[in-house]
C-alpha atoms as a PDB file:
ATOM      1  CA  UNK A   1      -5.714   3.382  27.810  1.00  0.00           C
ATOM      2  CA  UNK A   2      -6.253   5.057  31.187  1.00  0.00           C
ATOM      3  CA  UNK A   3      -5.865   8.513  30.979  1.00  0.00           C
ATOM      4  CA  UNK A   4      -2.275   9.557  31.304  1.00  0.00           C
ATOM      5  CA  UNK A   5      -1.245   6.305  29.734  1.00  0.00           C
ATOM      6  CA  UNK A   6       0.586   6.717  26.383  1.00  0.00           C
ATOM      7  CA  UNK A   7      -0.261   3.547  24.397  1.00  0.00           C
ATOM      8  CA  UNK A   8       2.357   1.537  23.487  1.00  0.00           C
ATOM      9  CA  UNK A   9       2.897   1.109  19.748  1.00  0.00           C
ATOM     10  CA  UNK A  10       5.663   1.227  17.206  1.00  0.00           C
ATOM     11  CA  UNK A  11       5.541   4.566  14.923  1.00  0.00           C
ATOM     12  CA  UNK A  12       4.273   4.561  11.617  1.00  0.00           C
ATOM     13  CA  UNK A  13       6.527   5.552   8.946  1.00  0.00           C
ATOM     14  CA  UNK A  14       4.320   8.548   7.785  1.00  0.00           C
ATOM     15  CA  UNK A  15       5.253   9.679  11.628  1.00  0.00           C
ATOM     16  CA  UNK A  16       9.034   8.941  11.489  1.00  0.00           C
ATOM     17  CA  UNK A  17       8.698  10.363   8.063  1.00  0.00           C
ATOM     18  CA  UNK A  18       7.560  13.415   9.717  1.00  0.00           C
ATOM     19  CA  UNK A  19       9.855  14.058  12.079  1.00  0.00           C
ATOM     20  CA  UNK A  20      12.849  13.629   9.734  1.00  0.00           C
ATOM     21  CA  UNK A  21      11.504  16.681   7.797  1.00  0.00           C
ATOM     22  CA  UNK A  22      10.971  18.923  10.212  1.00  0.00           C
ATOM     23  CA  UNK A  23      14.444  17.938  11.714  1.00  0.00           C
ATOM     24  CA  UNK A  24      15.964  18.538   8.692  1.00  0.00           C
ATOM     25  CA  UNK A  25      14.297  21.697   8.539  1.00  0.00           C
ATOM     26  CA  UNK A  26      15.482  22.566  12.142  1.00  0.00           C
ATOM     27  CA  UNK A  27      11.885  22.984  13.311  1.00  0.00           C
ATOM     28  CA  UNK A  28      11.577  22.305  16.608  1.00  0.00           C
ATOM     29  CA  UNK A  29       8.475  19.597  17.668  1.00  0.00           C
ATOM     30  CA  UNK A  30       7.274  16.973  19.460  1.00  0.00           C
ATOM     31  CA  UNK A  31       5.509  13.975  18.790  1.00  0.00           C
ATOM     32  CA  UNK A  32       1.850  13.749  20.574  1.00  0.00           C
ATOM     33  CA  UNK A  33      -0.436  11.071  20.899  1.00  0.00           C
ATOM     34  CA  UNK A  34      -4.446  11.266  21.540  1.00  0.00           C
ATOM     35  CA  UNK A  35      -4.184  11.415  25.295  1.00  0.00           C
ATOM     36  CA  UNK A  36      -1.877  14.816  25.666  1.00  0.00           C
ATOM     37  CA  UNK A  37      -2.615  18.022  26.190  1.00  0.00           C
ATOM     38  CA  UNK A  38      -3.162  20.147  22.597  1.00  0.00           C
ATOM     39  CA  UNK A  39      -3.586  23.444  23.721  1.00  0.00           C
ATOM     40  CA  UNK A  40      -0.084  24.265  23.973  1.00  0.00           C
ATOM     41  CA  UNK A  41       1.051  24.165  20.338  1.00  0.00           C
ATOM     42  CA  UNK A  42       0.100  26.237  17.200  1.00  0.00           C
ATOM     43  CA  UNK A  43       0.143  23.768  14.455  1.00  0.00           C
ATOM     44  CA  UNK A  44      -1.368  19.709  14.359  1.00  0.00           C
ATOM     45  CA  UNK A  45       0.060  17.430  11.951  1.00  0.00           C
ATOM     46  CA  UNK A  46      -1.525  14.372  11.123  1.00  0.00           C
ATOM     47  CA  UNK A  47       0.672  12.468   8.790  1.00  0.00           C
ATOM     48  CA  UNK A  48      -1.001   9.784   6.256  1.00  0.00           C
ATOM     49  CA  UNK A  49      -3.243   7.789   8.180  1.00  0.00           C
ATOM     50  CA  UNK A  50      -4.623   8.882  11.353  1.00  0.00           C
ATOM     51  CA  UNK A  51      -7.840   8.692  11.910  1.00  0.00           C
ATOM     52  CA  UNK A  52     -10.341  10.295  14.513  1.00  0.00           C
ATOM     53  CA  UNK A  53     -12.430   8.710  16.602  1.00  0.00           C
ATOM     54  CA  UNK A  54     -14.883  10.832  18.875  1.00  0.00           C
ATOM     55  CA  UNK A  55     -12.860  11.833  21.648  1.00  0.00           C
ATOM     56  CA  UNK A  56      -9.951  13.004  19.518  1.00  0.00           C
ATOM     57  CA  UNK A  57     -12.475  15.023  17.000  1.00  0.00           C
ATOM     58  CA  UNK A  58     -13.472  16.934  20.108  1.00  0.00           C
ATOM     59  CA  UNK A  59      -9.641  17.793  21.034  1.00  0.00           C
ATOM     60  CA  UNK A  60      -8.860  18.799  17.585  1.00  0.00           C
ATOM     61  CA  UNK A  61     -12.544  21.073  17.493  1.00  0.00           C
ATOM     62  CA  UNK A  62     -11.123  23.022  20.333  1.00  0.00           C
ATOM     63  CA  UNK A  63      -6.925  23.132  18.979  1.00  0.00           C
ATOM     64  CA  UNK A  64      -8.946  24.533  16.314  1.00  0.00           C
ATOM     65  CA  UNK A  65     -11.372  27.032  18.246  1.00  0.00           C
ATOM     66  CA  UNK A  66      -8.864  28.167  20.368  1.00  0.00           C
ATOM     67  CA  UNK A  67      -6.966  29.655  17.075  1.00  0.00           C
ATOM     68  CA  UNK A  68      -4.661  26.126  16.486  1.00  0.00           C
ATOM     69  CA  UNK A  69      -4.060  25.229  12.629  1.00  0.00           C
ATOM     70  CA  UNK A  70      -3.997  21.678  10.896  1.00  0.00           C
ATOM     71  CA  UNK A  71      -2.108  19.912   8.854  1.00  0.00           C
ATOM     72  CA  UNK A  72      -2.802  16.493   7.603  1.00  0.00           C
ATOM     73  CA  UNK A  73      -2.393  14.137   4.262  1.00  0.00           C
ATOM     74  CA  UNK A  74      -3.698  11.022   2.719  1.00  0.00           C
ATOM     75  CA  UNK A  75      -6.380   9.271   4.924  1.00  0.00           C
ATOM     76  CA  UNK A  76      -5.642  11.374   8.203  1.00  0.00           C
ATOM     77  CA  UNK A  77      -8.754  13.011   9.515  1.00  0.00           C
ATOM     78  CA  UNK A  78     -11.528  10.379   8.471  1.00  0.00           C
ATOM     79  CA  UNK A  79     -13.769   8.811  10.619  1.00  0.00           C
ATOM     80  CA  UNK A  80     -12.948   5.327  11.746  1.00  0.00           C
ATOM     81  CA  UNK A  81     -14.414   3.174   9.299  1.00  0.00           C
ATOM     82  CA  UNK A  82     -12.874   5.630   6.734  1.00  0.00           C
ATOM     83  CA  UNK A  83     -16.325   6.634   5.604  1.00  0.00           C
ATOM     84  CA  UNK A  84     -15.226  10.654   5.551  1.00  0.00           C
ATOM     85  CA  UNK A  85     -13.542  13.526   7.189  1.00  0.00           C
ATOM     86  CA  UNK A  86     -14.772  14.629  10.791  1.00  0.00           C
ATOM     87  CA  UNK A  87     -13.168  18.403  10.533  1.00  0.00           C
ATOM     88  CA  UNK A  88     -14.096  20.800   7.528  1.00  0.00           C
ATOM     89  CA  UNK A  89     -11.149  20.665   4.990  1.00  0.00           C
ATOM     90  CA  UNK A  90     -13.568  22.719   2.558  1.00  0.00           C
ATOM     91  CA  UNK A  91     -14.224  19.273   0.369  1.00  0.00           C
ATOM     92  CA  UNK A  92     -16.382  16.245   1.035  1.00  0.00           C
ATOM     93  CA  UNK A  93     -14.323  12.898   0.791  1.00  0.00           C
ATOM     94  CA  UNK A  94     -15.791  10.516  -2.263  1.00  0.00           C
ATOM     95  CA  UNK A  95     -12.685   7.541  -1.294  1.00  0.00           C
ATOM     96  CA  UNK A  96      -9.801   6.539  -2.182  1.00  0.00           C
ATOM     97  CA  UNK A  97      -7.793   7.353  -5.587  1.00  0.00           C
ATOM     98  CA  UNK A  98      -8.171   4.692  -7.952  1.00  0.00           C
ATOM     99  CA  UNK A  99      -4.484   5.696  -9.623  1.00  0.00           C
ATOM    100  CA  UNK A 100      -1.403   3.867  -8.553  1.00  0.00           C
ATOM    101  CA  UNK A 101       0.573   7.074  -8.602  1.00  0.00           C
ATOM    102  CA  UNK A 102      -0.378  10.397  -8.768  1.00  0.00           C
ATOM    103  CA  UNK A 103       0.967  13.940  -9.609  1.00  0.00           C
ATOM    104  CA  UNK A 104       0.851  17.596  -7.917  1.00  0.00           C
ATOM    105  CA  UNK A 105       0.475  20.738  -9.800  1.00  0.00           C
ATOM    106  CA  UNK A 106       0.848  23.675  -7.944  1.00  0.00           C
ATOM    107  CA  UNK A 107      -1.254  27.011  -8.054  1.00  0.00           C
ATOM    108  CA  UNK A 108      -0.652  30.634  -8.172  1.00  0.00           C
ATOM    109  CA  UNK A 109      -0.981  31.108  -4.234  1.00  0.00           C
ATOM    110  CA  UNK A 110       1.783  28.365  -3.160  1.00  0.00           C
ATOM    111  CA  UNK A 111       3.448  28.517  -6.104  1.00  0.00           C
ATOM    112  CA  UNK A 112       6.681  30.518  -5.018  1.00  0.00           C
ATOM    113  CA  UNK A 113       9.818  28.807  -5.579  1.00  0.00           C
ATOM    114  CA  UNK A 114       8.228  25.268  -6.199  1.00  0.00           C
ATOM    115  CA  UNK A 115       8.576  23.098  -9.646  1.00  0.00           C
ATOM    116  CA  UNK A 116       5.565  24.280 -11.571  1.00  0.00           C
ATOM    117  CA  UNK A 117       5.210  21.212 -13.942  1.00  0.00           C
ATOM    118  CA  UNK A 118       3.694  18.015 -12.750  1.00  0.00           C
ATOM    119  CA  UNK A 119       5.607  16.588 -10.103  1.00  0.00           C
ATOM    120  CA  UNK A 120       5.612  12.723  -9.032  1.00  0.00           C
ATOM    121  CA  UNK A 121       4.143  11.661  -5.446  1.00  0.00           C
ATOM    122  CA  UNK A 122       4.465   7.542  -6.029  1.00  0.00           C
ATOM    123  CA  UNK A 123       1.346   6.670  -3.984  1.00  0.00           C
ATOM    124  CA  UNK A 124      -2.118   7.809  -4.992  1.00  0.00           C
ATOM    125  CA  UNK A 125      -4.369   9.242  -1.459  1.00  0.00           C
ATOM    126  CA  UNK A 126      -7.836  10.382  -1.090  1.00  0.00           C
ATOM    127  CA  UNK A 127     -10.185  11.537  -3.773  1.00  0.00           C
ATOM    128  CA  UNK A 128     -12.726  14.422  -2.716  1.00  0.00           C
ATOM    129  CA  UNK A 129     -14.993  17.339  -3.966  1.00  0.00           C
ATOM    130  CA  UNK A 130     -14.513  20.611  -3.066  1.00  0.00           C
ATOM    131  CA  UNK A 131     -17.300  22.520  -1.221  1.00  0.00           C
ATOM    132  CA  UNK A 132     -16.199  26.027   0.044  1.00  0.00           C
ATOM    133  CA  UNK A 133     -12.045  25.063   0.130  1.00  0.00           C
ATOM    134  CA  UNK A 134      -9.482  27.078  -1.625  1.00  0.00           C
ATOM    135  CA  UNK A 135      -7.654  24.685  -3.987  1.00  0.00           C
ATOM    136  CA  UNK A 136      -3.921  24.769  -3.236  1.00  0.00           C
ATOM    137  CA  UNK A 137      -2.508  22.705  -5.833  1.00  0.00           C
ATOM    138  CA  UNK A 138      -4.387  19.999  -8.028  1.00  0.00           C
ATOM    139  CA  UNK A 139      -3.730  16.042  -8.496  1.00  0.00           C
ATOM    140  CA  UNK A 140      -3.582  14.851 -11.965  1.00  0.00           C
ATOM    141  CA  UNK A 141      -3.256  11.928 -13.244  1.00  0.00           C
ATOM    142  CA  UNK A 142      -1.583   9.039 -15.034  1.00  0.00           C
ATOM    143  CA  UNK A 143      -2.345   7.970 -18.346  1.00  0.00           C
ATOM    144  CA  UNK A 144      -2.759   4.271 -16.815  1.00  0.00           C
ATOM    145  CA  UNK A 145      -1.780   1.925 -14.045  1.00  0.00           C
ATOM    146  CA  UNK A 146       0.730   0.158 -14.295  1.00  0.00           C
ATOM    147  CA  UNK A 147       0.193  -3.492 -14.292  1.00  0.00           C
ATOM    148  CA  UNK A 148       1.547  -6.537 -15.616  1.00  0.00           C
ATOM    149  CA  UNK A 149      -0.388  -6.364 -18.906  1.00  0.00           C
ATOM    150  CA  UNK A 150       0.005  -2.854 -19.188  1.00  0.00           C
ATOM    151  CA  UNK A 151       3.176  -0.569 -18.264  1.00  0.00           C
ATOM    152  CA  UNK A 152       6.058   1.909 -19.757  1.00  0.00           C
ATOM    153  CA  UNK A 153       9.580   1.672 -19.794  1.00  0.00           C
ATOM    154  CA  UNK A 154      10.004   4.414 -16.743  1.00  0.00           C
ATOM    155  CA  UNK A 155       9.267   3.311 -12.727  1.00  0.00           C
ATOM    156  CA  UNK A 156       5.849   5.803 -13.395  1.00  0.00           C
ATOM    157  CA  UNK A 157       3.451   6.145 -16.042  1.00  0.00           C
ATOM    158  CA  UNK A 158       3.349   9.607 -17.361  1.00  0.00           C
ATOM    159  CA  UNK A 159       0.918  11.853 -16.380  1.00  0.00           C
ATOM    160  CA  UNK A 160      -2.416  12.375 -18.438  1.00  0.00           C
ATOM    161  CA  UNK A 161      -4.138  15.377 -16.647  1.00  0.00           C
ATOM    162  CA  UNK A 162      -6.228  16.638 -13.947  1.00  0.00           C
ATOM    163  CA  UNK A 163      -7.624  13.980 -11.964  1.00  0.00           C
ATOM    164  CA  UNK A 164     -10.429  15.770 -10.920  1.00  0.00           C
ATOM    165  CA  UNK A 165      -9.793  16.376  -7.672  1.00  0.00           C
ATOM    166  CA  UNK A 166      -7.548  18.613  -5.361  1.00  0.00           C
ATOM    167  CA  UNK A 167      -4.240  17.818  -4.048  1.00  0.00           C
ATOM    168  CA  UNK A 168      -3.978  20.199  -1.558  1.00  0.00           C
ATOM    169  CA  UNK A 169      -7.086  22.006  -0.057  1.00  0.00           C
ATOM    170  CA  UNK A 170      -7.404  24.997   2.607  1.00  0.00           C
ATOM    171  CA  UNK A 171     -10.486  26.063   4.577  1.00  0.00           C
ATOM    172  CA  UNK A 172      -9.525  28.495   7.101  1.00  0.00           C
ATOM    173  CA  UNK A 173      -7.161  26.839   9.242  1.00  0.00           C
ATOM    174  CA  UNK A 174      -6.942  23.625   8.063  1.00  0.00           C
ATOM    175  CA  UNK A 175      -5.307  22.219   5.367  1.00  0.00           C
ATOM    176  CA  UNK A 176      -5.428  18.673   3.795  1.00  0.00           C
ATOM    177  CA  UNK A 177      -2.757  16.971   1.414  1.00  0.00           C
ATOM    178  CA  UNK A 178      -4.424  14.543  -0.679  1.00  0.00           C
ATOM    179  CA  UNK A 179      -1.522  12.226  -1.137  1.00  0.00           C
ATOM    180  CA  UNK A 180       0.544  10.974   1.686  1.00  0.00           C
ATOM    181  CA  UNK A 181       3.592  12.692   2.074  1.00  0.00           C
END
């Protein structure tokens, strides 16, 4: 689109999904798309499945830069074919989670007030390995994916253990959420 032009397009529901939270939360916000102005704001979210082509990557580089912090979850922040993240979360991506649901455990440093056993997130996100990121909380797994041939009474299988992979990951100021949220 020419610039100045907001595209037209319906919002996701990882965007309306959003906004209802930090409404709820009476945090003020606005809703940006790739042709606006970044500099004004202190914290990007990306929710679930944005990702960067070249001209946004060099927005974000400089939101960044100029002291900005990130937030973003589930494929948000990889490349356009999806082949891996264009910003340093502090963990190279390996693809997507091969569960069908997938659980968060939290760790000592966010762990304040939050559920400390395995909690459900009913849609599995992006699998990575951790290079120089602090691990926030970790994704574990279930014991099996439910299918037709094989299932449990309960909407969710059970969870087995560590997935092998983080759930949430920091490096500096970005942060990435594994899972969509």
């Amino acid at each position: 689109a020419p610039s100045g032009v907001h595209k037209n397009r319906d919002l996701e529901d990882s965007e309306v999904g959003a906004g209802v939270m930090l409404m709820e939360n009476h945090i003020p916000f606005l809703m940006l798309d790739e042709t606006m102005d970044l500099s004004p704001y202190q914290l990007l979210i990306l929710p679930d499945c944005v990702r960067i082509d070249e001209a946004l990557r060099v927005k974000i580089d400089a939101f960044l830069a100029g002291g900005g912090k990130l937030l973003s979850s589930g494929e948000s922040g990889l490349d356009p074919d999806g082949k891996g993240f264009v910003y340093d979360i502090g963990a190279d991506y390996t693809g997507l989670s091969p569960n069908d649901v997938e659980y968060v455990v939290v760790g000592d440093t966010i762990a304040d007030n939050l559920v400390r056993t395995p909690f459900l997130v009913y849609e599995s996100g992006v699998a990575t390995q951790v290079t120089d990121g602090e691990v926030l909380a970790e994704a574990w797994k279930p014991y099996f994916n439910r299918t037709y041939g094989q299932f449990c009474s309960h909407r969710n299988t059970p969870f087995e253990g560590d997935a092998g992979w983080p759930s949430v990951i920091r490096k500096g100021n970005v942060i990435h959420i594994a899972q969509p949220i």
